[in-house]
Structure formats: structure tokens, C-alpha cells
Protein backbone atom coordinates (compact mmCIF):
# COMPACT_ATOMS: atom_id res chain seq x y z
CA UNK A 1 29.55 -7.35 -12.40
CA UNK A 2 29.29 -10.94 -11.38
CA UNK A 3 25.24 -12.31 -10.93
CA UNK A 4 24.67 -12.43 -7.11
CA UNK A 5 24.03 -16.49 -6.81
CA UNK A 6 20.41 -16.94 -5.68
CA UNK A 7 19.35 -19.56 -3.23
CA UNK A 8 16.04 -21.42 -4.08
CA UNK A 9 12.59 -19.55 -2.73
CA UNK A 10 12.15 -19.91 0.74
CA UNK A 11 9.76 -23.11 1.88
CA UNK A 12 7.25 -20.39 2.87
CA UNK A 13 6.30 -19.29 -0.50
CA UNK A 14 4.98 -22.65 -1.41
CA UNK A 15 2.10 -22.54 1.30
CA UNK A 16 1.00 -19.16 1.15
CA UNK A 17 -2.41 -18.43 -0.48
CA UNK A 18 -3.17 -15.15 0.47
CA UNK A 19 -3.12 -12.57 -2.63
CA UNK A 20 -0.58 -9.89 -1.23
CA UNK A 21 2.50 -9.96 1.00
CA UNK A 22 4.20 -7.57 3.36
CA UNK A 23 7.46 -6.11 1.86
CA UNK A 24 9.19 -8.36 4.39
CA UNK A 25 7.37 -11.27 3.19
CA UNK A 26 8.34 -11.10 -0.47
CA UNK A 27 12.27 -10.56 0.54
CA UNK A 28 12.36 -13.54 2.73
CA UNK A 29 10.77 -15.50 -0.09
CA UNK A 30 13.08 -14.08 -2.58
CA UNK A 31 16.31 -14.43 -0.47
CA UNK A 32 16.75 -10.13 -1.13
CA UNK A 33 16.63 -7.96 1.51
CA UNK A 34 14.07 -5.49 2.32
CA UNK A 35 15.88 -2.24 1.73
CA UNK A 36 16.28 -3.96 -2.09
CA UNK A 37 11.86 -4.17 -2.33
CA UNK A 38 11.70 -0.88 -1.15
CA UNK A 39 14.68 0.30 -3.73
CA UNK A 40 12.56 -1.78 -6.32
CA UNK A 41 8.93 0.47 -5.25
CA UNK A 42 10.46 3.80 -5.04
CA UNK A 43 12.51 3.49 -8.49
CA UNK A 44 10.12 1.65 -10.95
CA UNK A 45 13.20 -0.40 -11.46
CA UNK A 46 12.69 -3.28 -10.21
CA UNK A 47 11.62 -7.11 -12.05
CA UNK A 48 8.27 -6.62 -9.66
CA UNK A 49 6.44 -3.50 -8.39
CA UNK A 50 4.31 -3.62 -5.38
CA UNK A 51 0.56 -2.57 -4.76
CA UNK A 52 0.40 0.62 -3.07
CA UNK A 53 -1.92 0.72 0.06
CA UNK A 54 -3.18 4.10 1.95
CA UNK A 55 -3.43 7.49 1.83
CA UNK A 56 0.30 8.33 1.86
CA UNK A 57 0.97 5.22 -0.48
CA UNK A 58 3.33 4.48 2.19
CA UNK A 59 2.25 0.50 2.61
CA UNK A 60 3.54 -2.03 0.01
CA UNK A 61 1.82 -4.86 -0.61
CA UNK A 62 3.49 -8.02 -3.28
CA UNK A 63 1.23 -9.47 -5.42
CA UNK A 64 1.69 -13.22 -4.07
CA UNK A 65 1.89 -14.60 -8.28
CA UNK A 66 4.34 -11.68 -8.72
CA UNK A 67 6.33 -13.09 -6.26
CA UNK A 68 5.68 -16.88 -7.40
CA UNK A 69 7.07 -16.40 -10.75
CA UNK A 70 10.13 -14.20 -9.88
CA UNK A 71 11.12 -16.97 -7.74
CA UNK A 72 10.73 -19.82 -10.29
CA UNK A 73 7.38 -21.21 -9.55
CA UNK A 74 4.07 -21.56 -11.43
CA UNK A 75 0.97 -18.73 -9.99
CA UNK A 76 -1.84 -20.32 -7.93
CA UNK A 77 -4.94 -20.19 -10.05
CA UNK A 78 -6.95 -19.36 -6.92
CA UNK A 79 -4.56 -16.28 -5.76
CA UNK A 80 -5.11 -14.75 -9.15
CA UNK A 81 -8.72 -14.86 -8.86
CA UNK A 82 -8.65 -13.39 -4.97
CA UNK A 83 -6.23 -10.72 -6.28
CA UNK A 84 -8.49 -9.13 -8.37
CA UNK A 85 -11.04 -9.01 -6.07
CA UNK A 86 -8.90 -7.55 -3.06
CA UNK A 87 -7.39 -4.83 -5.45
CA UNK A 88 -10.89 -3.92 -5.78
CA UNK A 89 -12.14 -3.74 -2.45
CA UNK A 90 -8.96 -1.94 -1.74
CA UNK A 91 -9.92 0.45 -4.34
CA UNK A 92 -13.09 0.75 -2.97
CA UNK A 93 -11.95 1.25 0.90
CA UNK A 94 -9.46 3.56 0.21
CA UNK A 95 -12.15 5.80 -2.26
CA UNK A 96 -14.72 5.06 0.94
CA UNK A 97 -11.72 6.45 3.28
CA UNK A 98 -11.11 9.39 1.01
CA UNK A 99 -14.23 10.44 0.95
CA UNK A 100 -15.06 10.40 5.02
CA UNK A 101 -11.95 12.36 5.14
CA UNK A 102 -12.83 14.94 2.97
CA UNK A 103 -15.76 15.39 4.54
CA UNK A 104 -14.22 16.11 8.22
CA UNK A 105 -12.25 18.66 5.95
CA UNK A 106 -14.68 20.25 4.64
CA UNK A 107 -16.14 20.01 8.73
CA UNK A 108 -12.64 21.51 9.56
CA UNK A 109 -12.55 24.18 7.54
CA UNK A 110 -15.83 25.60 7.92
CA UNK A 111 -15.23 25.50 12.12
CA UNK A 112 -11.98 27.45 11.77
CA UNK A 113 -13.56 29.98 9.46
CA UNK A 114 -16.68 30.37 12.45
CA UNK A 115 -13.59 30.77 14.83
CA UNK A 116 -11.54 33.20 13.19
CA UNK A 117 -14.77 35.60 12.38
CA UNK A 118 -15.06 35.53 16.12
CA UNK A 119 -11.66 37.51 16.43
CA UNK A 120 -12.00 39.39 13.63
CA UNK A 121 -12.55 43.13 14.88
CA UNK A 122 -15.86 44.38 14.74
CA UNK A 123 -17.05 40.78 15.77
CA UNK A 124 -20.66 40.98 17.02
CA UNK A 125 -20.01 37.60 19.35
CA UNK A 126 -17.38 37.06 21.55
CA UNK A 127 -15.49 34.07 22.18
CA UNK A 128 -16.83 31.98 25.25
């Protein structure tokens, strides 16, 4: 199967200095489509895996230097350094989101247990 010819790294990737892109910004700057970075994520497969963002894991994020290299060019010293630091205040945000949600749970759980004694027969309150 004949190489797909690859056209140079779109102008874009040159300026950028923030530490992740959107799936849609690493296929533009990589000339592949989108469906091919989300065949890449959901496979392991691919030359570059993305950073998982949310509860679901459902948001991709491109490590900017992951990008960078795939395309032929040398990592920004300064995007490595703000990488590391927004993977952990990721990691921190989504253990601070897991957390509060848990908690409303928890919340949750104990309210429907209150509501269903309530119709239980026998119940000594009834429902308002």
C-alpha cells in the first residue's frame, strides 16, 4: 500500500504556544482528518495519543510538542514546561470535580432513600 504523500504542517503550527490542541487543531496541522485522531485515541494505534479530558474521557486534547515533532519540527522549550503544569492542574480539577460530584451522590442517594421510606407501608409520615 502506497505512503499517502504528506503536505508540509500547516503555517498554524508554527505560532501556536499553547500546551494542548483540540482534535481539530492537530488534524489541520497534520494535513489528516479528524475521524483519523479520533481512530488514533480510541485504538492506541496511532504515532501520537491524545490527553484525555473529563469525566467521560470524551474530550481529546494533543499535546502541542506531540504534534510538533510528528509534523517535522523541533518542540518549544516553553510548551514543554506549560505542559506539565496544565496536565497537573487538569489532574487536580478533574480529582476536585470528582470529588464535588460524589458528594451530591452521596446527597442523592440518601434523599431517595428518605423518599422511598415515606411509601414504604407502615410509614409513620406521609408524603406532603
Amino acid at each position: 500500500m502506497p505512503r499517502r504523500s504528506r503536505r508540509p504542517a500547516a503555517p498554524m503550527l508554527s505560532t501556536i504556544t499553547k500546551p494542548l490542541l483540540t482534535t481539530a487543531e492537530a488534524a489541520m496541522a497534520l494535513s489528516y482528518s479528524v475521524a483519523t485522531l479520533r481512530h488514533w485515541a480510541n485504538s492506541g494505534a496511532g504515532p501520537i495519543q491524545p490527553h484525555r479530558i473529563g469525566e467521560a474521557t470524551s474530550h481529546l486534547r494533543w499535546r502541542t510538542n506531540d504534534v510538533r515533532e510528528l509534523a517535522g519540527l523541533p518542540p518549544l522549550p516553553e510548551v514543554a514546561r506549560h505542559d506539565e503544569k496544565a496536565t497537573r492542574d487538569e489532574d487536580e480539577a478533574r480529582a476536585t470535580r470528582e470529588r464535588r460530584l460524589r458528594a451530591e451522590l452521596t446527597t442523592l442517594r440518601q434523599t431517595c432513600a428518605r423518599i422511598e421510606a415515606l411509601f414504604k407501608p407502615g410509614a409513620t409520615e406521609q408524603p406532603a
